[in-house]
Protein backbone atom coordinates (compact mmCIF):
# COMPACT_ATOMS: atom_id res chain seq x y z
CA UNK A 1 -20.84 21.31 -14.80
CA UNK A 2 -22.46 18.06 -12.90
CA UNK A 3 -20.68 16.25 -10.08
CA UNK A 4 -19.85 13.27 -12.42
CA UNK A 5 -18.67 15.69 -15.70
CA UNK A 6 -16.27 17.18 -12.87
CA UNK A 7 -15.47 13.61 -11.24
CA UNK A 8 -14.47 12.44 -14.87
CA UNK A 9 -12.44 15.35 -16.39
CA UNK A 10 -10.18 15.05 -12.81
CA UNK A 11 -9.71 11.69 -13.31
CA UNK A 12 -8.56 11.57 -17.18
CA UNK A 13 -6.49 14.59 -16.25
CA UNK A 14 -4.46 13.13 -13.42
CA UNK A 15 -4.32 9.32 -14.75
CA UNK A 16 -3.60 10.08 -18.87
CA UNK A 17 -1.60 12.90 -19.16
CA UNK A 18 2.44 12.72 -18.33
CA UNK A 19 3.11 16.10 -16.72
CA UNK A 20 6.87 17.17 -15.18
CA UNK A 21 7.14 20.00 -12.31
CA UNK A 22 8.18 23.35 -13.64
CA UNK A 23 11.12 25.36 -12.01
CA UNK A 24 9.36 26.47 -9.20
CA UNK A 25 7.22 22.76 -8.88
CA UNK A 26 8.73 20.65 -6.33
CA UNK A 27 8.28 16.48 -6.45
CA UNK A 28 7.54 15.38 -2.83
CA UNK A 29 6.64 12.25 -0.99
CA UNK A 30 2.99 12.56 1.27
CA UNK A 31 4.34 11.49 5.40
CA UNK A 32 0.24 11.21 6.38
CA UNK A 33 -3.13 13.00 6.25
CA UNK A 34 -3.63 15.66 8.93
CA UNK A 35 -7.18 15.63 7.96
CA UNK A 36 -9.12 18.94 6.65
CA UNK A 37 -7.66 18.17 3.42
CA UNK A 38 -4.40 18.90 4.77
CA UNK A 39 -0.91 16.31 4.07
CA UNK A 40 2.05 16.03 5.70
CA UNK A 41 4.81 15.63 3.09
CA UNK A 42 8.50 15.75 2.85
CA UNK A 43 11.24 16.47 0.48
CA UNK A 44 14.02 14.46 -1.00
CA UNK A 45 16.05 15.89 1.51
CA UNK A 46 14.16 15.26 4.50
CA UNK A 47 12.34 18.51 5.14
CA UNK A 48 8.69 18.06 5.76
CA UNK A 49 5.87 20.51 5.85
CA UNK A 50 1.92 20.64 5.21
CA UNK A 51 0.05 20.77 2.21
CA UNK A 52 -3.35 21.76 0.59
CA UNK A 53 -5.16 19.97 -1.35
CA UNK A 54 -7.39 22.32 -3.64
CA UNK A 55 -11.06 21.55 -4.14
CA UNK A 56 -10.74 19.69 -7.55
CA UNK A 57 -9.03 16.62 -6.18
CA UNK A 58 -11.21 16.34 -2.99
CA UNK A 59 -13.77 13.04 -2.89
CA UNK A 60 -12.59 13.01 -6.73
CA UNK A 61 -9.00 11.18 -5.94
CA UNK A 62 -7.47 10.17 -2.94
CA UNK A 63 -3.87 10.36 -1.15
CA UNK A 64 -2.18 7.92 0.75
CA UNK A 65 0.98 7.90 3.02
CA UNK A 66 3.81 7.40 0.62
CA UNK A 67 2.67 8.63 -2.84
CA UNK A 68 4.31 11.22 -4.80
CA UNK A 69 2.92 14.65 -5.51
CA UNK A 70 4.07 17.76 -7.27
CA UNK A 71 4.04 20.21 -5.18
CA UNK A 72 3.22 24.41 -5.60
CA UNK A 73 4.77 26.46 -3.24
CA UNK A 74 2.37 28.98 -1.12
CA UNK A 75 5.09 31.91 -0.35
CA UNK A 76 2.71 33.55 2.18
CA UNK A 77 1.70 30.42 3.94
CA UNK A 78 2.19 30.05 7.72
CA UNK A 79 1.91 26.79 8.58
CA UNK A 80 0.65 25.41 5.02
CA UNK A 81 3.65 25.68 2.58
CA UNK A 82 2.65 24.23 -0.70
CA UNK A 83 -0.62 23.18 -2.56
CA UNK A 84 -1.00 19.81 -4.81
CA UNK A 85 -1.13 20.59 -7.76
CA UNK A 86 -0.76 16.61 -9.57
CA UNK A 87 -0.93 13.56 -8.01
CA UNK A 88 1.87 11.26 -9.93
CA UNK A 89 0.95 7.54 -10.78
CA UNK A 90 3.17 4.84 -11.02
CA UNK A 91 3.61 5.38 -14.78
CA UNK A 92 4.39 9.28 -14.51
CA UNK A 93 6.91 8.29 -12.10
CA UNK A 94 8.86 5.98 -14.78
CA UNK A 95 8.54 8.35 -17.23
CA UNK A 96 10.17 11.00 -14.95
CA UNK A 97 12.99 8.71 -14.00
CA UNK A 98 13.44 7.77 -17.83
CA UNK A 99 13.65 11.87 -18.43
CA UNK A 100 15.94 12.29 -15.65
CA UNK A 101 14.29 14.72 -13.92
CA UNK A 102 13.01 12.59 -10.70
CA UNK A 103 14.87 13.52 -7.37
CA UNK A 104 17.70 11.75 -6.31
CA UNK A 105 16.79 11.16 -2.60
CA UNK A 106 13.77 9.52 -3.93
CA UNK A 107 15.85 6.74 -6.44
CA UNK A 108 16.32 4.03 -3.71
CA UNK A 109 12.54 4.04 -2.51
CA UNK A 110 9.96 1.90 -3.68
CA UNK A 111 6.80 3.44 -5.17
CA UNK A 112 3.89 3.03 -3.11
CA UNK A 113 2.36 0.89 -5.43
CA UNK A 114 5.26 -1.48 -5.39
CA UNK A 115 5.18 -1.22 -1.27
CA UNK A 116 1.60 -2.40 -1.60
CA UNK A 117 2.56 -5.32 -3.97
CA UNK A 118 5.12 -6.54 -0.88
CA UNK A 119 8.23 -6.59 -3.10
CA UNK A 120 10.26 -5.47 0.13
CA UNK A 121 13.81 -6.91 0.49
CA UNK A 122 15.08 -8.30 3.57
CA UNK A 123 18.32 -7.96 4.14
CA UNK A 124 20.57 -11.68 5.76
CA UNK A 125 20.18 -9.71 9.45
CA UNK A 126 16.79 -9.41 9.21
CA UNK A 127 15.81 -12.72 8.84
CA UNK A 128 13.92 -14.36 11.95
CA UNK A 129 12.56 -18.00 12.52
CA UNK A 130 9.25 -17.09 10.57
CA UNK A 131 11.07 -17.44 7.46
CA UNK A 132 12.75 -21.11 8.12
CA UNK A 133 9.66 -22.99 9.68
CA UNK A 134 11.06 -25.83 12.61
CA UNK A 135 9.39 -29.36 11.41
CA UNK A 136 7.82 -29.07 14.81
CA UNK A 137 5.73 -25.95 13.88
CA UNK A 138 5.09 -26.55 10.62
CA UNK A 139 1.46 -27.89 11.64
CA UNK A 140 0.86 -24.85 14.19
CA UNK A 141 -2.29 -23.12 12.99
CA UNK A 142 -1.95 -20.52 15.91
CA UNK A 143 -0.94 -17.95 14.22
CA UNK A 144 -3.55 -17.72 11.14
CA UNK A 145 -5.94 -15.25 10.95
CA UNK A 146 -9.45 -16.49 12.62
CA UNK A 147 -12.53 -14.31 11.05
CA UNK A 148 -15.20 -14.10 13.67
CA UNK A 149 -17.95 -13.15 11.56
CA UNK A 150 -18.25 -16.73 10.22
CA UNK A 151 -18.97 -20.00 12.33
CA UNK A 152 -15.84 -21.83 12.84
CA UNK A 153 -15.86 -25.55 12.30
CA UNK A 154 -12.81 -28.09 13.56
CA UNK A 155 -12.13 -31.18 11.78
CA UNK A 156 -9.79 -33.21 13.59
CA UNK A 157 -8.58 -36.95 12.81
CA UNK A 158 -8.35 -39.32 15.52
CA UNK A 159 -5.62 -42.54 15.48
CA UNK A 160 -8.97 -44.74 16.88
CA UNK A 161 -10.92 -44.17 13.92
CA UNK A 162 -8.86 -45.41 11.47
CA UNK A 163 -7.84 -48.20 13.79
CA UNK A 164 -10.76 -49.59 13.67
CA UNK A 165 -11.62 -50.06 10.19
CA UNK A 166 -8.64 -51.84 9.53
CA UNK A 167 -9.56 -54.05 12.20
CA UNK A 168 -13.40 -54.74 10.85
CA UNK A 169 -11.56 -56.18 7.65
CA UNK A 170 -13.03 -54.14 5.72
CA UNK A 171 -17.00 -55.03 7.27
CA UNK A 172 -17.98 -51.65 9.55
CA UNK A 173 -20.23 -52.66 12.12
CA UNK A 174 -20.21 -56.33 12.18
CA UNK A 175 -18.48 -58.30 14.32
CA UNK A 176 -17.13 -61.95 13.49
């Protein structure tokens, strides 16, 4: 089987079929990468431990810190616990909550999808003077990104300028 056969049966595998853990499956949420194909995860209940991810997913689909994965357990492992065994989507994660089956420590997170969208809630306490701009620093450019691959170029409006049309009547460069 070529590369791109593989690459494409991987892909409609993980992205179109709705699959739930069995008994022995566990539903956990990745921490970080370790590297060497290796991910931190943890449990609903806070335990955390590495995983494998088997040669099928690898440069075929990618993990990233806080996405869900279902989770076989390696009995023998040392240090490595559990292999991947499906990487769940934002869709197979609503269609586990509608079954019921999706863990309970994991019902007040956000998806990592949803993380990425920015649809965080900030709670009254949180709140600091970013949020309520002062009429003073409502003009304050400071704190804008500034891309230094591209030429910068300042526009500014001076008082004088416009001063002195108005006092031309209207006739720039002659004088009466």
């Amino acid at each position: 089987m070529s590369k791109a056969t593989k690459r494409k049966h991987v892909v409609n595998e993980a992205l179109g079929e709705y699959v739930t853990p069995t008994e022995d499956q566990q539903i956990m949420r990745v921490v970080g990468s370790n590297g060497n194909n290796l991910h931190e995860a943890a449990t609903d209940s806070g335990e955390q431990f590495l995983l494998s991810m088997p040669t099928k997913f690898r440069k075929n689909l990618w993990i990233k810190r806080g996405d869900f994965v279902i989770v076989d357990p390696i009995k023998e492992g040392g240090k490595v616990k559990g292999e991947i065994s499906f990487i769940l989507y934002r869709d197979n994660i609503q269609y586990m909550r509608k079954l019921g089956i999706w863990p309970k420590g994991f019902q007040e997170s956000d998806t990592s999808s949803e993380k990425n969208k920015g649809t965080r809630k900030i709670p009254s306490e949180e709140k600091t003077e970013l949020e309520v701009p002062d009429s003073d620093s409502e003009n304050d450019d400071s704190d804008l990104f500034v891309n230094t691959n591209r030429a910068t170029v300042l526009y500014s409006e001076s008082e004088d300028d416009d001063d002195d049309d108005e006092e031309c009547d209207g006739t720039k460069g002659k004088s009466l």
